[in-house]
Protein backbone atom coordinates (compact mmCIF):
# COMPACT_ATOMS: atom_id res chain seq x y z
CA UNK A 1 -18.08 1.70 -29.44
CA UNK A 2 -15.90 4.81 -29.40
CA UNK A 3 -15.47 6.80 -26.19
CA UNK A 4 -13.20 9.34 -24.18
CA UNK A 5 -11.69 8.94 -20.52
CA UNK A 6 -12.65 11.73 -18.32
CA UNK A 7 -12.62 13.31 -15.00
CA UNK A 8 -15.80 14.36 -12.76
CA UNK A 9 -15.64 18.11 -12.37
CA UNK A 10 -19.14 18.25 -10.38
CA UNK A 11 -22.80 19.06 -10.36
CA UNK A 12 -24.88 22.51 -11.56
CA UNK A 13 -27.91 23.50 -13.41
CA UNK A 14 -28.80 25.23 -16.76
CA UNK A 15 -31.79 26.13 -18.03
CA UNK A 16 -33.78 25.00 -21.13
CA UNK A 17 -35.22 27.14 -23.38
CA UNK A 18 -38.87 26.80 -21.72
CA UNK A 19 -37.25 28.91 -18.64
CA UNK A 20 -36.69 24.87 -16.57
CA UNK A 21 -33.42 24.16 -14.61
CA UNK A 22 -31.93 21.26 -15.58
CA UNK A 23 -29.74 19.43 -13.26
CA UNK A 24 -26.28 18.41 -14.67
CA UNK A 25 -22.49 16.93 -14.67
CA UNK A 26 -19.29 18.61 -15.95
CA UNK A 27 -16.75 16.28 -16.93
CA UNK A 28 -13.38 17.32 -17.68
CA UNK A 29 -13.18 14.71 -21.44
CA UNK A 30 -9.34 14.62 -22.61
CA UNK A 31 -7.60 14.90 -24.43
CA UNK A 32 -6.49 11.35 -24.42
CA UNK A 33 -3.75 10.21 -26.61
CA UNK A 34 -3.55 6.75 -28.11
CA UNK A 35 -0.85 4.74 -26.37
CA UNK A 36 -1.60 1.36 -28.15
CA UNK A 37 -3.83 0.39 -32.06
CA UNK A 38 -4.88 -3.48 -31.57
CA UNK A 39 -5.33 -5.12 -35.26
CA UNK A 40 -7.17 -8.36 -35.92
CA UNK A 41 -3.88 -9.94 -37.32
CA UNK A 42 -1.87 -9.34 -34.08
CA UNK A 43 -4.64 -9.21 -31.35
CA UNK A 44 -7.38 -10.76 -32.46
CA UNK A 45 -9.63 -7.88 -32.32
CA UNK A 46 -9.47 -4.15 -33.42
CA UNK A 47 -9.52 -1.75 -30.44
CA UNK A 48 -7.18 1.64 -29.84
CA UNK A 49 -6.35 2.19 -26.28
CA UNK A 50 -6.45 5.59 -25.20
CA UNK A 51 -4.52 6.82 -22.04
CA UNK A 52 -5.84 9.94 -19.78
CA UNK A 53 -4.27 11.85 -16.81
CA UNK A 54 -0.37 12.25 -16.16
CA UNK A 55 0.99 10.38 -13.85
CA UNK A 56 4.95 10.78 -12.08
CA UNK A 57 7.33 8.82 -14.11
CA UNK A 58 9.10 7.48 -10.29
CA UNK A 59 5.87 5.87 -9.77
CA UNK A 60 5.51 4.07 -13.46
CA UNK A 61 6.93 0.44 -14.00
CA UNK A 62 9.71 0.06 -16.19
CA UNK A 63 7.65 -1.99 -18.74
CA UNK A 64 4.70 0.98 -18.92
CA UNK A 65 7.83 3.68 -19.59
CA UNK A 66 8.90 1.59 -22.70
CA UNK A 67 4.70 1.48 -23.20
CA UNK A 68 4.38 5.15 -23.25
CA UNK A 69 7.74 5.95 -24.91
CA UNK A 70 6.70 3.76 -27.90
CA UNK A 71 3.39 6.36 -28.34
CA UNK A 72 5.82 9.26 -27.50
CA UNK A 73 3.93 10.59 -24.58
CA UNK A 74 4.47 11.09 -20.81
CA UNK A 75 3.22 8.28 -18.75
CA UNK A 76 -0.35 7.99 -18.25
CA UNK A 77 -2.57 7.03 -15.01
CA UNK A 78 -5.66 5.50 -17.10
CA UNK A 79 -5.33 3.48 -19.80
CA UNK A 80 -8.75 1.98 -21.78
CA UNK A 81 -9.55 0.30 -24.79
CA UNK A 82 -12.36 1.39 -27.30
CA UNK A 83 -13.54 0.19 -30.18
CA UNK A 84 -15.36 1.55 -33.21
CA UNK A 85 -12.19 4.08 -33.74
CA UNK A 86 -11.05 4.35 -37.18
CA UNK A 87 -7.76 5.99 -39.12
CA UNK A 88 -6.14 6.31 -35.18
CA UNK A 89 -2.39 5.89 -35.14
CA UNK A 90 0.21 5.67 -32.52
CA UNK A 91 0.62 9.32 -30.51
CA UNK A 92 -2.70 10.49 -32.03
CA UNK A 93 -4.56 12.72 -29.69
CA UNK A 94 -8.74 12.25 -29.33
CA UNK A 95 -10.81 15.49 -28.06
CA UNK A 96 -14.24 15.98 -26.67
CA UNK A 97 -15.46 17.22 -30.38
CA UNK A 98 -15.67 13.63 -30.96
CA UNK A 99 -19.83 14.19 -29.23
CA UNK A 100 -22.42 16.45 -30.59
CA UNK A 101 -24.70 18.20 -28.42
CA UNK A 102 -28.21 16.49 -28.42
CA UNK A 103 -26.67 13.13 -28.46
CA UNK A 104 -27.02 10.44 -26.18
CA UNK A 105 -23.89 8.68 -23.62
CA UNK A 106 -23.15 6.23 -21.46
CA UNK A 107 -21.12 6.94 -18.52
CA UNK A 108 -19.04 4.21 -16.67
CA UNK A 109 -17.53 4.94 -13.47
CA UNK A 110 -16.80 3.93 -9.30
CA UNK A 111 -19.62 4.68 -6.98
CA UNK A 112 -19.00 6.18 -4.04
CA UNK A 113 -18.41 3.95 -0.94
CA UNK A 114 -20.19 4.33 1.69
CA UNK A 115 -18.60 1.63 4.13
CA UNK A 116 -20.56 -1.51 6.16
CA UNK A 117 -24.38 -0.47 5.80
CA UNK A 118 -27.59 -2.51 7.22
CA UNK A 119 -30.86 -3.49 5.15
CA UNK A 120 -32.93 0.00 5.36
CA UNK A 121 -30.27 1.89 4.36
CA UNK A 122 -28.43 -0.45 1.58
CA UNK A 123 -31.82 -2.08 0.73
CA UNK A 124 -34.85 -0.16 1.52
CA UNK A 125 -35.98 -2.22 4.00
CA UNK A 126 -39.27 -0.84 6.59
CA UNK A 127 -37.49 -2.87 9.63
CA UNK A 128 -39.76 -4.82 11.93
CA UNK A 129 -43.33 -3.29 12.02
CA UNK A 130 -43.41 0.07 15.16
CA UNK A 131 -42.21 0.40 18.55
CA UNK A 132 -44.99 -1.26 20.29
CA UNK A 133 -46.59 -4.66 20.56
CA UNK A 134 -43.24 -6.34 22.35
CA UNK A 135 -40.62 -4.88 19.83
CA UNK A 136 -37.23 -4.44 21.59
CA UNK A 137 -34.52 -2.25 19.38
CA UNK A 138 -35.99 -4.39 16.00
CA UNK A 139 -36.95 -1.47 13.97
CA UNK A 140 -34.47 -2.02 11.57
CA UNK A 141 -33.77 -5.45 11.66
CA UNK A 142 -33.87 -7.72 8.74
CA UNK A 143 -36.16 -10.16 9.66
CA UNK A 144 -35.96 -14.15 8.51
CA UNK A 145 -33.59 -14.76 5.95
CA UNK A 146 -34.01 -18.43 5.14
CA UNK A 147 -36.47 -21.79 6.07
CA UNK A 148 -36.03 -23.99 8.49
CA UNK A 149 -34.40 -27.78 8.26
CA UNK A 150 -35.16 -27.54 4.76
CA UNK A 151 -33.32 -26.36 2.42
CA UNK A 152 -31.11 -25.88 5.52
CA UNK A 153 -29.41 -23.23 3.97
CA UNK A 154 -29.66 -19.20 3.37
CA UNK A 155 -29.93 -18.70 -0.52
CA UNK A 156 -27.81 -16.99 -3.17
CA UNK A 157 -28.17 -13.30 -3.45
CA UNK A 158 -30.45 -12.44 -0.34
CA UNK A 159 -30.52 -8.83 0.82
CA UNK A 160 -28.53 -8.42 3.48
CA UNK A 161 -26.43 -5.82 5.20
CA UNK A 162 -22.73 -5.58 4.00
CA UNK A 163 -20.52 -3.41 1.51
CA UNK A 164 -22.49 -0.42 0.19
CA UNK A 165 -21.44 1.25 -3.07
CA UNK A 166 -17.29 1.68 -4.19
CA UNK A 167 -18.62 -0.85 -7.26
CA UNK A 168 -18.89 -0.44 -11.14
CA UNK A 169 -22.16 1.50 -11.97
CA UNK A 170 -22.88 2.16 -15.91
CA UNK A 171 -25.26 4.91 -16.60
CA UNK A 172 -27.27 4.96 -19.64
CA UNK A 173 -28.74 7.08 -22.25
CA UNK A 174 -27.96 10.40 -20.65
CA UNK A 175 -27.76 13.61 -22.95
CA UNK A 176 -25.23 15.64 -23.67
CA UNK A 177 -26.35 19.10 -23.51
CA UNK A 178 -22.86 21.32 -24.33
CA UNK A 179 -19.25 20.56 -25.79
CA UNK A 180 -17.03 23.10 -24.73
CA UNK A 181 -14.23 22.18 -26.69
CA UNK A 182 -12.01 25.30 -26.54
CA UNK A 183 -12.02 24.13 -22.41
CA UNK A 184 -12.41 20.14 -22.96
CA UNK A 185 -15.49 20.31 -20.90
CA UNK A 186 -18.61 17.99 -21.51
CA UNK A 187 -21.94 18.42 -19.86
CA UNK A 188 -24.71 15.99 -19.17
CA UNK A 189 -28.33 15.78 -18.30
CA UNK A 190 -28.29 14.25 -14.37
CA UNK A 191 -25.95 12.59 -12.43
CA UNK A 192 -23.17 9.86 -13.27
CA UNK A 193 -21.54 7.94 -10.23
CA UNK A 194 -18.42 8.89 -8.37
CA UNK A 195 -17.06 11.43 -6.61
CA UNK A 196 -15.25 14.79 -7.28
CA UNK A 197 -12.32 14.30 -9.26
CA UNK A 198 -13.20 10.83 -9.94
CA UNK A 199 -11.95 8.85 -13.65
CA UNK A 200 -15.24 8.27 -15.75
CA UNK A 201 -15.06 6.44 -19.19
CA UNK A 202 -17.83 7.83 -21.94
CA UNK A 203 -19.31 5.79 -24.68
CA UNK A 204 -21.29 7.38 -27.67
């Protein structure tokens, strides 16, 4: 499915034609240039990979120079593969005209992290019933997490306490409510994860 890299400008509202604020995203889409066409023949699949963001050639392998100087293009810090792309060549350049206001997109980026977290906060959990009737600093334990000498073991996937967020998170079906192409702008209906300044992918 075709797509654009892009960059997480930040949060602010417009309002709908009924007079209601609507929260939204700016994201910074492109322009991204294609840095590599995958054919069935060669690859085994059709993709183009599209490259976003400069990054300093003293910081690019040697291998990734001959990469970019093969699309004739400065060195790129994202590189990602769509598919659904059709008549793209090597050097080409894709915008953010490629969406249509009204439409709806998938965003794909890095939540943010927020460190070593326990069960209420990463899980929702109530804790341990109140303060009284011979609780000592329980509120917001877990509780049991597993039986006794059978199956002698704590299973797969319980909620515990542990990393919180800095994973992939995919949002769906969110609408695009302006292309500013003249400013390579793109804004959405809600919130997509990541922080300020963060690299999102969008899908159509």
């Amino acid at each position: 499915m075709p797509g654009i890299i892009g960059r997480k400008v930040g949060m602010t509202s417009i309002y709908s034609a009924e007079g209601k604020a609507m929260p939204c995203t700016v994201i910074e889409a492109g322009p991204c240039v294609v840095t590599q066409v995958k054919t069935q023949d060669r690859d085994g699949y059709e993709a183009v990979q599209l490259g976003f963001g400069d990054r300093k050639e003293k910081n690019t392998p040697n291998a990734m120079k001959g990469h970019f100087k093969k699309a004739k293009t400065t060195p790129k810090s994202k590189l990602v593969e769509f598919e659904g792309f059709e008549g793209l060549n090597l050097g080409d350049t894709v915008n953010v005209d490629i969406f249509e206001e009204g439409e709806f997109v998938a965003v794909v980026g890095t939540s943010k992290g927020k460190g070593f977290q326990g069960v209420v906060k990463r899980h929702g959990f109530g804790g341990v019933g109140q303060a009284t009737h011979g609780q000592h600093n329980r509120m917001r334990a877990p509780g049991s997490i597993g039986a006794a000498s059978y199956p002698a073991r704590v299973f797969k996937g319980m909620r515990m306490a542990g990393q919180m967020g800095n994973s992939r998170v995919k949002m769906e079906n969110l609408q695009v409510l302006k292309v500013l192409a003249d400013k390579n702008l793109l804004i959405v209906k809600g919130s997509i994860p990541g922080s300020k300044g963060s690299t999102v992918t969008i899908e159509k």
